[in-house]
PDB file of N, CA and C in Angstrom:
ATOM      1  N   UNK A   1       2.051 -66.559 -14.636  1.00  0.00           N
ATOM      2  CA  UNK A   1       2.671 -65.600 -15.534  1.00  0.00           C
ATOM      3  C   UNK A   1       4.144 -65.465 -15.142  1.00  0.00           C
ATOM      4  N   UNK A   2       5.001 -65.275 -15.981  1.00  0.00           N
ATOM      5  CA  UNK A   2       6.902 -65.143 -15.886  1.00  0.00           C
ATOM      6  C   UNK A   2       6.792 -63.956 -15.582  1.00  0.00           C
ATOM      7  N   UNK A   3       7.793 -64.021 -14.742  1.00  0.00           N
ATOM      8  CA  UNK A   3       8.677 -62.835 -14.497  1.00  0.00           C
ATOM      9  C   UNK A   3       8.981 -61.927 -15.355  1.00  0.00           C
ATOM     10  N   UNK A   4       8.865 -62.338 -16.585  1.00  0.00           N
ATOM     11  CA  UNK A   4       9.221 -61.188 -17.498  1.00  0.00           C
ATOM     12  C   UNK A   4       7.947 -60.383 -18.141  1.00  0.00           C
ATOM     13  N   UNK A   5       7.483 -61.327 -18.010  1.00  0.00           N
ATOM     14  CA  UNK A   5       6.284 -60.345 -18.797  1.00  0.00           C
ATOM     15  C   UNK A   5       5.423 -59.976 -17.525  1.00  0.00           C
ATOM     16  N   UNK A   6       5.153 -60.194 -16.306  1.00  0.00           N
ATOM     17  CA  UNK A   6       4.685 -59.501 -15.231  1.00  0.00           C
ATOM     18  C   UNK A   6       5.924 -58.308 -14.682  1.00  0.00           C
ATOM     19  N   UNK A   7       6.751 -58.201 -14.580  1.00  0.00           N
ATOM     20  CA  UNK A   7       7.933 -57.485 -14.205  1.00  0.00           C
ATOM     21  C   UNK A   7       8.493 -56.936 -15.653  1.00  0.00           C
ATOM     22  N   UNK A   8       9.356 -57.205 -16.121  1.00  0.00           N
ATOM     23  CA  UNK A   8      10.145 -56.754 -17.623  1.00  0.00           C
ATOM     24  C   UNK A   8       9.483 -55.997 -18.445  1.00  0.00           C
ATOM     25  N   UNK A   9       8.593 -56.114 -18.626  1.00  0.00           N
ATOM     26  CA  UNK A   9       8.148 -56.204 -20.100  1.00  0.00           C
ATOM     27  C   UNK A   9       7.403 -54.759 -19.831  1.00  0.00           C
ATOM     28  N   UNK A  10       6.519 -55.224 -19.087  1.00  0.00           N
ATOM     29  CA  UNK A  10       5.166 -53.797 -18.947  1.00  0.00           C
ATOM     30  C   UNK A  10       6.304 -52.095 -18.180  1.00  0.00           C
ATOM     31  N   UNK A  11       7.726 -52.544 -17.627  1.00  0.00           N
ATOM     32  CA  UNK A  11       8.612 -51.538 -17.180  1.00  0.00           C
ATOM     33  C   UNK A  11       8.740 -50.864 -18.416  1.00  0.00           C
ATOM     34  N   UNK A  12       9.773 -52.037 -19.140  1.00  0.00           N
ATOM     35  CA  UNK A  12      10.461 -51.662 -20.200  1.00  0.00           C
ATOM     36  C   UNK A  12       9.344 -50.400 -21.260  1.00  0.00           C
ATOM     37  N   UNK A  13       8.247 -51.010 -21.521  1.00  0.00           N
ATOM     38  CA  UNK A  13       6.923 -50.637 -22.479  1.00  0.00           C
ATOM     39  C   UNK A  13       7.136 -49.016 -21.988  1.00  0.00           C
ATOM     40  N   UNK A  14       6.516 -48.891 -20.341  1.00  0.00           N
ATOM     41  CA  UNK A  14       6.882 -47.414 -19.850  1.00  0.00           C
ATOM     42  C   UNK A  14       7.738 -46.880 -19.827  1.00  0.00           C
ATOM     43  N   UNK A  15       9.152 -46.922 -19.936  1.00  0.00           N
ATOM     44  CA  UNK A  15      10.233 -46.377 -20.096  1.00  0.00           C
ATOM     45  C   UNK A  15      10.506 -45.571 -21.451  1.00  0.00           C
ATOM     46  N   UNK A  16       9.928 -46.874 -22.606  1.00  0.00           N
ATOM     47  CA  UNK A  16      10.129 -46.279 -23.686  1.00  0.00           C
ATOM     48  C   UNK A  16       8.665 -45.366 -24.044  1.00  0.00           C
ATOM     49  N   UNK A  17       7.675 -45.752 -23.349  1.00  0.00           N
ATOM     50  CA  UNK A  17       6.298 -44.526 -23.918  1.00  0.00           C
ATOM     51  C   UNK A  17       6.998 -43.242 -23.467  1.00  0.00           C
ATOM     52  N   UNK A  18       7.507 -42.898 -22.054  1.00  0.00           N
ATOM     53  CA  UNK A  18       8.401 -41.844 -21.283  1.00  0.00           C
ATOM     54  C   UNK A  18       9.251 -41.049 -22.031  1.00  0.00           C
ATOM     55  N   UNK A  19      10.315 -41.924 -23.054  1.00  0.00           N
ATOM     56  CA  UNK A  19      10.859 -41.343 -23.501  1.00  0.00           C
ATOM     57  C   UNK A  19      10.448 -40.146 -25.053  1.00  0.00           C
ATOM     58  N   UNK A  20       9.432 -41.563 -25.571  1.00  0.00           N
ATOM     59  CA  UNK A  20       8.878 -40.486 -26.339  1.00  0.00           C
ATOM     60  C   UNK A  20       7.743 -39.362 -25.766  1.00  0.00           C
ATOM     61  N   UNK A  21       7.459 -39.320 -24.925  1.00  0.00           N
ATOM     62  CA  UNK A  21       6.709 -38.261 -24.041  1.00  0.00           C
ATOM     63  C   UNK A  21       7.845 -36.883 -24.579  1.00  0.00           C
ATOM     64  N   UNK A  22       8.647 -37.319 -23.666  1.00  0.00           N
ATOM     65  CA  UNK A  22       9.984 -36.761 -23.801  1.00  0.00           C
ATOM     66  C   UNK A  22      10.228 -35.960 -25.037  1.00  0.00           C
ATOM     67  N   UNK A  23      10.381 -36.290 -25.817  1.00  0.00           N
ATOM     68  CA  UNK A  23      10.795 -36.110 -27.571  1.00  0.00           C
ATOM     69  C   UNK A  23       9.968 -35.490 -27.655  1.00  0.00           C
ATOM     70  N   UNK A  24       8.303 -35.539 -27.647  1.00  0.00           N
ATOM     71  CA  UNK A  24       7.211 -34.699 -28.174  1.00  0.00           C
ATOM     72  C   UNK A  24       7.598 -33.492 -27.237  1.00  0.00           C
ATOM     73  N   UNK A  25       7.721 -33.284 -26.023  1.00  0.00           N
ATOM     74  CA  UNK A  25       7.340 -32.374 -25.204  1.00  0.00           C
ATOM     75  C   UNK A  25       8.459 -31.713 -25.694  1.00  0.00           C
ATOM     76  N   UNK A  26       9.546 -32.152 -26.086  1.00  0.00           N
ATOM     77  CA  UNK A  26      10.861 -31.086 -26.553  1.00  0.00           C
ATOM     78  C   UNK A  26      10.383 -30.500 -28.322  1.00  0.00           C
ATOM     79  N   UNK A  27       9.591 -31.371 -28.764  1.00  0.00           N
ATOM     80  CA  UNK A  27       9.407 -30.894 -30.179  1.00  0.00           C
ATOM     81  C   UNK A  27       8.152 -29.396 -30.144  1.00  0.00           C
ATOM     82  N   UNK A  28       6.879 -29.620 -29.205  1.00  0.00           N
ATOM     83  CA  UNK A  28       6.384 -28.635 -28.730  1.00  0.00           C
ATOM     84  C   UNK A  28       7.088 -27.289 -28.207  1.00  0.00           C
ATOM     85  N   UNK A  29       8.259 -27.524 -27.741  1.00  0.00           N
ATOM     86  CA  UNK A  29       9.104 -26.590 -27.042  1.00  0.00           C
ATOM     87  C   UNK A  29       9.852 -25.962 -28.044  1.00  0.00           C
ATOM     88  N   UNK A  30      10.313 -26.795 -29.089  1.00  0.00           N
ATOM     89  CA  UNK A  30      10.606 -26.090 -30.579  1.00  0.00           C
ATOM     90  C   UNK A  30      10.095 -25.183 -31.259  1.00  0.00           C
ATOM     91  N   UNK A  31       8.507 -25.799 -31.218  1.00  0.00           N
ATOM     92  CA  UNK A  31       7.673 -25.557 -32.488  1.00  0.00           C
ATOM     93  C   UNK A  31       6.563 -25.302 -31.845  1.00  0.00           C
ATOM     94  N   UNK A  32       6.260 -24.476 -31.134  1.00  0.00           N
ATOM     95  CA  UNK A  32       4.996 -24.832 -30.220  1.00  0.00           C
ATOM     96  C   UNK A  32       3.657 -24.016 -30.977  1.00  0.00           C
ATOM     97  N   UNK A  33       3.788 -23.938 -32.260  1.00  0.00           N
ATOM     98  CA  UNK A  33       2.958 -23.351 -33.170  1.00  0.00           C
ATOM     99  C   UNK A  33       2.734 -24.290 -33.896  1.00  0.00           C
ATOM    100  N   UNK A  34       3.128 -25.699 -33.555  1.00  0.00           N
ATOM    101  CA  UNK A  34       2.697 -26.822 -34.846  1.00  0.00           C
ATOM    102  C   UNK A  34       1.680 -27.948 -34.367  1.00  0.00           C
ATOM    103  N   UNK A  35       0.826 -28.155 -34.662  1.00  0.00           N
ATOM    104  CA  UNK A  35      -0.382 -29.081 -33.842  1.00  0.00           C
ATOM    105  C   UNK A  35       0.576 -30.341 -33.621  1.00  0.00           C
ATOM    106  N   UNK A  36       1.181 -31.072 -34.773  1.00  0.00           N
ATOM    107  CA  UNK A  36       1.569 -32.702 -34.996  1.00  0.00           C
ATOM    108  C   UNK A  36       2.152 -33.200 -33.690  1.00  0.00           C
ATOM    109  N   UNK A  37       3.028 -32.192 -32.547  1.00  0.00           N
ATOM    110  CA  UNK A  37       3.288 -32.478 -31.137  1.00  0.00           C
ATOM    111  C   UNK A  37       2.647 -32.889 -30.668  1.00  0.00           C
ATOM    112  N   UNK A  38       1.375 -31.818 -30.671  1.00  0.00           N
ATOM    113  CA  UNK A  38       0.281 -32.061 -29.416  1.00  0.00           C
ATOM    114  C   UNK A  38      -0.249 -32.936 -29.651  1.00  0.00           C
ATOM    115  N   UNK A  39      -0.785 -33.331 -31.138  1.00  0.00           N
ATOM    116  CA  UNK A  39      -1.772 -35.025 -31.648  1.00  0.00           C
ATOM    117  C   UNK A  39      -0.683 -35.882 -31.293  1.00  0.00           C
ATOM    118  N   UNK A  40       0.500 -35.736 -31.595  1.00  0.00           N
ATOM    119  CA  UNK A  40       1.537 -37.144 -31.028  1.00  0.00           C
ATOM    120  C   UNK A  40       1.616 -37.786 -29.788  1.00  0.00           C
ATOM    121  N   UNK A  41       1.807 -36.478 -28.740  1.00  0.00           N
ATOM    122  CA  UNK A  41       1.549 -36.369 -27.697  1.00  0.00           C
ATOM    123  C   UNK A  41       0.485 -36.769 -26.624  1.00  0.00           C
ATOM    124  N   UNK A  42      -0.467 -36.626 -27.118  1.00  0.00           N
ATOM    125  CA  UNK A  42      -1.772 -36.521 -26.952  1.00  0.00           C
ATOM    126  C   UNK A  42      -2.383 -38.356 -27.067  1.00  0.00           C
ATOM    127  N   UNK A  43      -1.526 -39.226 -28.556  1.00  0.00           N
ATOM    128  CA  UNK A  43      -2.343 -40.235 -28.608  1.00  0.00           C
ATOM    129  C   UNK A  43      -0.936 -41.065 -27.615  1.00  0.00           C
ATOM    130  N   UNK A  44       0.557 -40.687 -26.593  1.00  0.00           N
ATOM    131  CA  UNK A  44       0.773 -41.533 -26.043  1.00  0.00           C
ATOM    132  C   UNK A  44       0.069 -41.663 -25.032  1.00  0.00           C
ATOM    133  N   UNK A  45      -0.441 -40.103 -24.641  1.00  0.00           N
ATOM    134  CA  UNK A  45      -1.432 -40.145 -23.515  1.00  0.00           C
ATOM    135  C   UNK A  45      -2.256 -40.996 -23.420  1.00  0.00           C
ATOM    136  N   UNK A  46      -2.750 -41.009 -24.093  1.00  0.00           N
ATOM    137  CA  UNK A  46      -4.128 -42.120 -24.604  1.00  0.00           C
ATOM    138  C   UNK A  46      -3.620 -43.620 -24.197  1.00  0.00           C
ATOM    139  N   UNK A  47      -2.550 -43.614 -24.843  1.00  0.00           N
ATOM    140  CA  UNK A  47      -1.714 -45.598 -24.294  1.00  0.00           C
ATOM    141  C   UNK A  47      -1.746 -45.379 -23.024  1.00  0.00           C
ATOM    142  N   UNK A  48      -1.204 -44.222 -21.915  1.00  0.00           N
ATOM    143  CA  UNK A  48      -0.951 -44.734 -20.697  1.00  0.00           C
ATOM    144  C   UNK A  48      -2.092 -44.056 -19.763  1.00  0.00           C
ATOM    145  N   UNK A  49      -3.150 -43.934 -21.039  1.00  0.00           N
ATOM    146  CA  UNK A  49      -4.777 -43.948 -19.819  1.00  0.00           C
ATOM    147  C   UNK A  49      -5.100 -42.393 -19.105  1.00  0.00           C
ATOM    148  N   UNK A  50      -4.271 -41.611 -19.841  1.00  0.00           N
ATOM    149  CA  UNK A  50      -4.413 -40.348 -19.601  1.00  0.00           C
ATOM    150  C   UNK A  50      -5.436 -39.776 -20.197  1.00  0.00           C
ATOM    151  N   UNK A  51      -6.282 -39.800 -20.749  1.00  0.00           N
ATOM    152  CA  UNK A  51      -7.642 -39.300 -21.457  1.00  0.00           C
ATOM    153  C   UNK A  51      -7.640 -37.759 -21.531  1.00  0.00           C
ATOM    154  N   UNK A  52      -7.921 -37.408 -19.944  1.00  0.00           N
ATOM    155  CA  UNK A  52      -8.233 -35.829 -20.053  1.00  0.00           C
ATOM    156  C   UNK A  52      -7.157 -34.967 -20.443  1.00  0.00           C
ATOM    157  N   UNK A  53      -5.929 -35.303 -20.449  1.00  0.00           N
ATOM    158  CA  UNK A  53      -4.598 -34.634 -20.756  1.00  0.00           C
ATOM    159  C   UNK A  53      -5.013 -34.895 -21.965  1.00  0.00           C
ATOM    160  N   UNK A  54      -4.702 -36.438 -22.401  1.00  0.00           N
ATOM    161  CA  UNK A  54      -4.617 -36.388 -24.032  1.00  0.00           C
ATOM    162  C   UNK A  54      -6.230 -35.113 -24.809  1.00  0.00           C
ATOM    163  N   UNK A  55      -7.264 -35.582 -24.024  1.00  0.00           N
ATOM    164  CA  UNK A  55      -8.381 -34.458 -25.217  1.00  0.00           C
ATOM    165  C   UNK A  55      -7.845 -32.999 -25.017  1.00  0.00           C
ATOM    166  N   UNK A  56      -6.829 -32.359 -23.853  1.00  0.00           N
ATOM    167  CA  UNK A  56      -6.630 -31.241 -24.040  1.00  0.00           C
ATOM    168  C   UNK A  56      -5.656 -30.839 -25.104  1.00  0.00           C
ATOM    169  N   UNK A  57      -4.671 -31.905 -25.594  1.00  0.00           N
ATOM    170  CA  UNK A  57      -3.482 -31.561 -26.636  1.00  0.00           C
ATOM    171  C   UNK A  57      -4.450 -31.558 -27.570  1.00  0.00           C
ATOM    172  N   UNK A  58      -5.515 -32.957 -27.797  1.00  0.00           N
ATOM    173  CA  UNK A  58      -5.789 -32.717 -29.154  1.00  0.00           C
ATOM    174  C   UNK A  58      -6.342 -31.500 -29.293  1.00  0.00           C
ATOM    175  N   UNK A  59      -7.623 -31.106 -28.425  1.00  0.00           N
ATOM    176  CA  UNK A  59      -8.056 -29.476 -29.104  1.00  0.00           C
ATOM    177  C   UNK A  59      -7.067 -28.578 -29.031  1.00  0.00           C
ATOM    178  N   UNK A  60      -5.717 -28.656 -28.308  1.00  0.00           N
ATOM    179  CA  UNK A  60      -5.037 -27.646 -29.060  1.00  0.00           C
ATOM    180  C   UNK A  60      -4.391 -28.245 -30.542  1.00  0.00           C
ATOM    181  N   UNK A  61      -3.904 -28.937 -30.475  1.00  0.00           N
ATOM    182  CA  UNK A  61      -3.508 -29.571 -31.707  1.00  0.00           C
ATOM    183  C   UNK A  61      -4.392 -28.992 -33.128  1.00  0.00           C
ATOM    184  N   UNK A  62      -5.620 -29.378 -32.903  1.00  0.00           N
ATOM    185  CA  UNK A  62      -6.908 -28.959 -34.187  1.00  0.00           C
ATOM    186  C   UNK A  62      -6.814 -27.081 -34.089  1.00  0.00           C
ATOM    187  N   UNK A  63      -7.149 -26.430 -32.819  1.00  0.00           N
ATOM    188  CA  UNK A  63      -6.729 -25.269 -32.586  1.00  0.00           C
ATOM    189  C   UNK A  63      -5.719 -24.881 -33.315  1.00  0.00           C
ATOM    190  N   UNK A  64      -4.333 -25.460 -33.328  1.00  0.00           N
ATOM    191  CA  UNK A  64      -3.472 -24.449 -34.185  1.00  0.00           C
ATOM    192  C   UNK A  64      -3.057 -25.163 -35.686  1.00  0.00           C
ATOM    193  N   UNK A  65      -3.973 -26.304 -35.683  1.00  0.00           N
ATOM    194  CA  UNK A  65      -4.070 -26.662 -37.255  1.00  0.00           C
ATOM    195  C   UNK A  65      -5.310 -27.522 -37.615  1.00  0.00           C
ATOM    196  N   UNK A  66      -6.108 -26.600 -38.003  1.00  0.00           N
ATOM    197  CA  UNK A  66      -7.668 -27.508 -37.672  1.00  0.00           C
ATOM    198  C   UNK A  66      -7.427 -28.468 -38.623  1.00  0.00           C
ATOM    199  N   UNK A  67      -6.803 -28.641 -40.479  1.00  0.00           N
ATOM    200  CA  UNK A  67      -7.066 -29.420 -41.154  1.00  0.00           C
ATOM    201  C   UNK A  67      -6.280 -30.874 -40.598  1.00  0.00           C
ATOM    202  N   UNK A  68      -6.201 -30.939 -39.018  1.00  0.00           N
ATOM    203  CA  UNK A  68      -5.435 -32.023 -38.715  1.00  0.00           C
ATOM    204  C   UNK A  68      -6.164 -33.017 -38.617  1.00  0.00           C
ATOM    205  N   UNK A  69      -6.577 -33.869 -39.695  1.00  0.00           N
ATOM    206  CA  UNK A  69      -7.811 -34.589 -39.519  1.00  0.00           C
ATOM    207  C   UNK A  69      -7.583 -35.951 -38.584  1.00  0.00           C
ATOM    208  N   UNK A  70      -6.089 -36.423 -38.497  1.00  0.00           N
ATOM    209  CA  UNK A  70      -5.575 -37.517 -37.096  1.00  0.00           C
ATOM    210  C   UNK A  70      -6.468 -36.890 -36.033  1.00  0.00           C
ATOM    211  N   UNK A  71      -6.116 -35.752 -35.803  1.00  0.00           N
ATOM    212  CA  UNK A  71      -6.438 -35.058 -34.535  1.00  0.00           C
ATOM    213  C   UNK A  71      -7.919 -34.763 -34.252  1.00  0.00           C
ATOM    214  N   UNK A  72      -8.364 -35.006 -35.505  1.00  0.00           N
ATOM    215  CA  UNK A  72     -10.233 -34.726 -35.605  1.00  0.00           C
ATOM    216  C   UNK A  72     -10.552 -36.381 -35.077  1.00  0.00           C
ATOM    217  N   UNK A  73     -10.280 -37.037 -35.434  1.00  0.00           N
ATOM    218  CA  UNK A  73     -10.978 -38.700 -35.753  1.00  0.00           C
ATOM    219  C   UNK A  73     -10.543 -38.780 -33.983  1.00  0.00           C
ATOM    220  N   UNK A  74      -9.404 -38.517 -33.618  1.00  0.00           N
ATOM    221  CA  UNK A  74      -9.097 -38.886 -32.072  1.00  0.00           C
ATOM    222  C   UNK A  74      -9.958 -38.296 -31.061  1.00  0.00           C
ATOM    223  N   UNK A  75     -10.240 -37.205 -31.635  1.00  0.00           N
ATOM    224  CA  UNK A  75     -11.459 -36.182 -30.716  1.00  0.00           C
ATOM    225  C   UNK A  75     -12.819 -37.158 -30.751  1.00  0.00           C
ATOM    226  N   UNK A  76     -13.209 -36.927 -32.012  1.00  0.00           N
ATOM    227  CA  UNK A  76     -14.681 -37.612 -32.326  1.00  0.00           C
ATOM    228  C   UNK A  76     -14.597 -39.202 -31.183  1.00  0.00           C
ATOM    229  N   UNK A  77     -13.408 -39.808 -31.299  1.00  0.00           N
ATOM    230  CA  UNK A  77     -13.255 -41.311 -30.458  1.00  0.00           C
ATOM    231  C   UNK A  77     -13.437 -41.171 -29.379  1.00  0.00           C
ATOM    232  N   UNK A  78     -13.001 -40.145 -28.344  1.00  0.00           N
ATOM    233  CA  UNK A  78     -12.908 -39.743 -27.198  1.00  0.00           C
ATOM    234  C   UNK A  78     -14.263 -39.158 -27.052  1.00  0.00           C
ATOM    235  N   UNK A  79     -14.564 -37.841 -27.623  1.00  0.00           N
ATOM    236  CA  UNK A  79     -16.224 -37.672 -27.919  1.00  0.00           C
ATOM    237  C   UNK A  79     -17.236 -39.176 -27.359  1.00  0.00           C
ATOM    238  N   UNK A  80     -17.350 -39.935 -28.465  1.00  0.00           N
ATOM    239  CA  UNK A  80     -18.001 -40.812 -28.560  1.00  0.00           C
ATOM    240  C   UNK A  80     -17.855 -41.793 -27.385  1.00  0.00           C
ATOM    241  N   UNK A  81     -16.845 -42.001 -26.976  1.00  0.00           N
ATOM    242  CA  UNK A  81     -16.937 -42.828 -25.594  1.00  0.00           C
ATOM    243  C   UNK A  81     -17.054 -42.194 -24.325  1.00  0.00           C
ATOM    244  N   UNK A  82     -17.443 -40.644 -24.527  1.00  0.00           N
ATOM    245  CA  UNK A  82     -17.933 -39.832 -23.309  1.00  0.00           C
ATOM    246  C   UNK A  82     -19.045 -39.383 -23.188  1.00  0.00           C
ATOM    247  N   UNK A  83     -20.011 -40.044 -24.546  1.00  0.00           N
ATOM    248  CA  UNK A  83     -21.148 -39.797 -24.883  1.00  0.00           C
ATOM    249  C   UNK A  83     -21.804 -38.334 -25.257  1.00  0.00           C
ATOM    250  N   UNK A  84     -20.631 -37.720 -26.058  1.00  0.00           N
ATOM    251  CA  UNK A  84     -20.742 -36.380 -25.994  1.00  0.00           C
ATOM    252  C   UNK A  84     -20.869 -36.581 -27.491  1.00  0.00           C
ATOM    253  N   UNK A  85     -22.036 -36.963 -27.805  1.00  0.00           N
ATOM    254  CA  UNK A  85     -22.012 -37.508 -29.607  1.00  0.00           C
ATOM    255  C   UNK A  85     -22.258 -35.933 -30.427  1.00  0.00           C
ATOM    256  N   UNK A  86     -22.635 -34.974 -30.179  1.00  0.00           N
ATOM    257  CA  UNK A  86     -22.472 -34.105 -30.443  1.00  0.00           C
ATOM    258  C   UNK A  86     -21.267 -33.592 -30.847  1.00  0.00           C
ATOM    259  N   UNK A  87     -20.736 -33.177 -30.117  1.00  0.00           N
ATOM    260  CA  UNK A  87     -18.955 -33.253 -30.012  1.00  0.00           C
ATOM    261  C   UNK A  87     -18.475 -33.966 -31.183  1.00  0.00           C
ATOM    262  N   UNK A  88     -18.901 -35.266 -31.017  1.00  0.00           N
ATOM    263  CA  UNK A  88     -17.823 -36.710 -31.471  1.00  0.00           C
ATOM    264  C   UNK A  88     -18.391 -36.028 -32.896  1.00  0.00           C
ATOM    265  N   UNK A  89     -19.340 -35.668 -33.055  1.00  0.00           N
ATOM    266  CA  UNK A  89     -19.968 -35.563 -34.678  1.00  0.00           C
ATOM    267  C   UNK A  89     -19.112 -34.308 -35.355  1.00  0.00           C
ATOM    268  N   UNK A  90     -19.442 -33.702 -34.532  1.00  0.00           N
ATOM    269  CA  UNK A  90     -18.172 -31.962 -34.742  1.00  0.00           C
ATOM    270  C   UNK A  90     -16.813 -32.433 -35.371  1.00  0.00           C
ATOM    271  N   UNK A  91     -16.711 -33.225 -34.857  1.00  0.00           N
ATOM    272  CA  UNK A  91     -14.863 -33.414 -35.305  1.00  0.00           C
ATOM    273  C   UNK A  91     -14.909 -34.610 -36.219  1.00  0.00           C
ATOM    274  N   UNK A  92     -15.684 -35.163 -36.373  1.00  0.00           N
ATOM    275  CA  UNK A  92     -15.756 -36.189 -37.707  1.00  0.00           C
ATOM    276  C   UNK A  92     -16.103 -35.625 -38.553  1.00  0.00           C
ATOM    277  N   UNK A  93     -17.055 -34.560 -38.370  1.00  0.00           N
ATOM    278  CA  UNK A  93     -17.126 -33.662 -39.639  1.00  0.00           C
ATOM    279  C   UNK A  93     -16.400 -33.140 -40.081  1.00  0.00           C
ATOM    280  N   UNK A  94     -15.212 -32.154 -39.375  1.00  0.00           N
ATOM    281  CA  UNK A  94     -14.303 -31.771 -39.214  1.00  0.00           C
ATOM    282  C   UNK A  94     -12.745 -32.693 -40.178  1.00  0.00           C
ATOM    283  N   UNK A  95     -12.755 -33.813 -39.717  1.00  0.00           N
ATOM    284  CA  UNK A  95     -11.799 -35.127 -40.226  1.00  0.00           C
ATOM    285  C   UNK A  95     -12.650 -35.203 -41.658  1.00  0.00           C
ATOM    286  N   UNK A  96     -13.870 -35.096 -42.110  1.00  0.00           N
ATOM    287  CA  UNK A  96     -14.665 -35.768 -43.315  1.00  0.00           C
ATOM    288  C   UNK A  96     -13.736 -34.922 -44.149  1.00  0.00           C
ATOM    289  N   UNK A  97     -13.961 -33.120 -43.916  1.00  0.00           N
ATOM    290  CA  UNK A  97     -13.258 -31.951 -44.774  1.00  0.00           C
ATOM    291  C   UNK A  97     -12.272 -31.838 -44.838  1.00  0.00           C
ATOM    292  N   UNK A  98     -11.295 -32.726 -44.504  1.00  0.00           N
ATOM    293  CA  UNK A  98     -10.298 -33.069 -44.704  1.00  0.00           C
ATOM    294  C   UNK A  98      -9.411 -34.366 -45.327  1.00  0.00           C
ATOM    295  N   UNK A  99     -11.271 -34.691 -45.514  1.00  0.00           N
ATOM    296  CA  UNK A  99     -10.929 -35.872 -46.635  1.00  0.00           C
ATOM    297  C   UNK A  99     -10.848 -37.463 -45.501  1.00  0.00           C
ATOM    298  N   UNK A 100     -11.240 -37.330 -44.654  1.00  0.00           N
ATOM    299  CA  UNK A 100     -10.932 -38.614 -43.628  1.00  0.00           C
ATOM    300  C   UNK A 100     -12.070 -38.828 -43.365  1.00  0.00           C
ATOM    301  N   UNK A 101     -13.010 -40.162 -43.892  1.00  0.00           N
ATOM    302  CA  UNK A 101     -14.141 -40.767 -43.268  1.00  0.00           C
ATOM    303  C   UNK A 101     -14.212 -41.699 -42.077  1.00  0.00           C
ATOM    304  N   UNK A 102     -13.009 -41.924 -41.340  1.00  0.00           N
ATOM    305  CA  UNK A 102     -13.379 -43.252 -40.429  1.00  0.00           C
ATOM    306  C   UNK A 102     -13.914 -42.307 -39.357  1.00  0.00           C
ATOM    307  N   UNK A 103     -13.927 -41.519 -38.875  1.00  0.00           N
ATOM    308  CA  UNK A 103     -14.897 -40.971 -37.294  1.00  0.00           C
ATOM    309  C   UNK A 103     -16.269 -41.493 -37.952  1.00  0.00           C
ATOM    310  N   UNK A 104     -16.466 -41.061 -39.151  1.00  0.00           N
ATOM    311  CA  UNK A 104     -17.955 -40.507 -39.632  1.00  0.00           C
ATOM    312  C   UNK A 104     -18.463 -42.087 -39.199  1.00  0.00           C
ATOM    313  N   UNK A 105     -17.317 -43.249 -40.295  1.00  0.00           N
ATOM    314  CA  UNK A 105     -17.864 -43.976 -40.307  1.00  0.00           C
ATOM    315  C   UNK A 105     -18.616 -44.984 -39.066  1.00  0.00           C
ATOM    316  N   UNK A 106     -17.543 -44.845 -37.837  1.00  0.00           N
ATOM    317  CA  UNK A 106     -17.300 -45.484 -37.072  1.00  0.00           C
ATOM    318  C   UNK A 106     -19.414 -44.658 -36.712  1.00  0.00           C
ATOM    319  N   UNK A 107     -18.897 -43.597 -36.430  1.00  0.00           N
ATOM    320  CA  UNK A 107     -20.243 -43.122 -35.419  1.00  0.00           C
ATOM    321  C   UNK A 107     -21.547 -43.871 -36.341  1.00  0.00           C
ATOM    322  N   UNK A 108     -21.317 -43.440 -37.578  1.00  0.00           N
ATOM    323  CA  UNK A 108     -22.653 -43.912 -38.226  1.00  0.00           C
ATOM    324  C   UNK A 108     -23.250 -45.603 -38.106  1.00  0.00           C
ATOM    325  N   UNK A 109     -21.557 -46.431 -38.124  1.00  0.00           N
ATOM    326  CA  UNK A 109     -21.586 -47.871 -37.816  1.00  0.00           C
ATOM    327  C   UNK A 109     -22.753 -48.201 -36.500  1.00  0.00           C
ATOM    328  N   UNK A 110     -22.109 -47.276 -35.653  1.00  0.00           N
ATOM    329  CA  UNK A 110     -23.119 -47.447 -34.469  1.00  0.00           C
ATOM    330  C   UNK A 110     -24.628 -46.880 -33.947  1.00  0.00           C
ATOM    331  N   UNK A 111     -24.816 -46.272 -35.044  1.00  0.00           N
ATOM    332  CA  UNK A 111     -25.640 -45.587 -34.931  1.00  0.00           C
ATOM    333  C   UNK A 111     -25.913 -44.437 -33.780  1.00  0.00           C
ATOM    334  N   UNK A 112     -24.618 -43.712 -33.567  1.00  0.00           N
ATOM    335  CA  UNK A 112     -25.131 -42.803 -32.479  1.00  0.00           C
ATOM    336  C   UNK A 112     -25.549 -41.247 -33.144  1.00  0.00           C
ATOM    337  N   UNK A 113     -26.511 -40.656 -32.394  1.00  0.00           N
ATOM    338  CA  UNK A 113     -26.887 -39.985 -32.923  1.00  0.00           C
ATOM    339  C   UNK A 113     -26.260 -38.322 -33.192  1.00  0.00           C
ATOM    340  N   UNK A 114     -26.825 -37.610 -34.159  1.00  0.00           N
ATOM    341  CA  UNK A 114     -25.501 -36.745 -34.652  1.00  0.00           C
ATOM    342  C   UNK A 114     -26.395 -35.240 -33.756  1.00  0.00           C
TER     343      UNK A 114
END
């Protein structure tokens, strides 16, 4: 593997996820009554493997705007790969009433149970 893409590349990638960290955490600091931070926020977490941070923005995120159905389908995903299908079903239902079927679909694809 080059130098650049073992060294360069995967820096550069973190620098710029950082910065938008950055940007969200100042837009929360704005607006800290608007979910779209915390789901923004929440899915860079998710890129750099932060899980339990990211599921805490999203339930605040749905918390101060439940019809956030991004923020439902990301729950239900996280749900579902913690085997908390209960959960995962809550917030796909949640995403459905808001007019968004992919949680539903995804869970039903697999058949996990509701």
């Amino acid at each position: 593997m080059s130098f650049w893409r073992r060294e360069v590349i995967p820096f550069a990638l973190s620098q710029e996820t950082r910065l938008h960290m950055d940007e969200q955490r100042a837009w929360i600091q704005r607006e800290p009554h608007n979910g779209r931070p915390y789901y923004n926020l929440a899915q860079l977490y998710r890129i750099d493997g932060r899980q339990d941070e990211a599921l805490g923005l999203l339930l605040e995120a749905v918390r101060l705007e439940d019809g956030l159905s991004e923020a439902h389908v990301s729950l239900a995903e996280i749900y579902a790969v913690r085997e908390d299908y209960r959960a995962a079903w809550r917030h796909a239902r949640a995403a459905e009433r808001s007019g968004v079927s992919s949680a539903s679909d995804l869970l039903k694809r697999y058949g996990l149970p509701e």
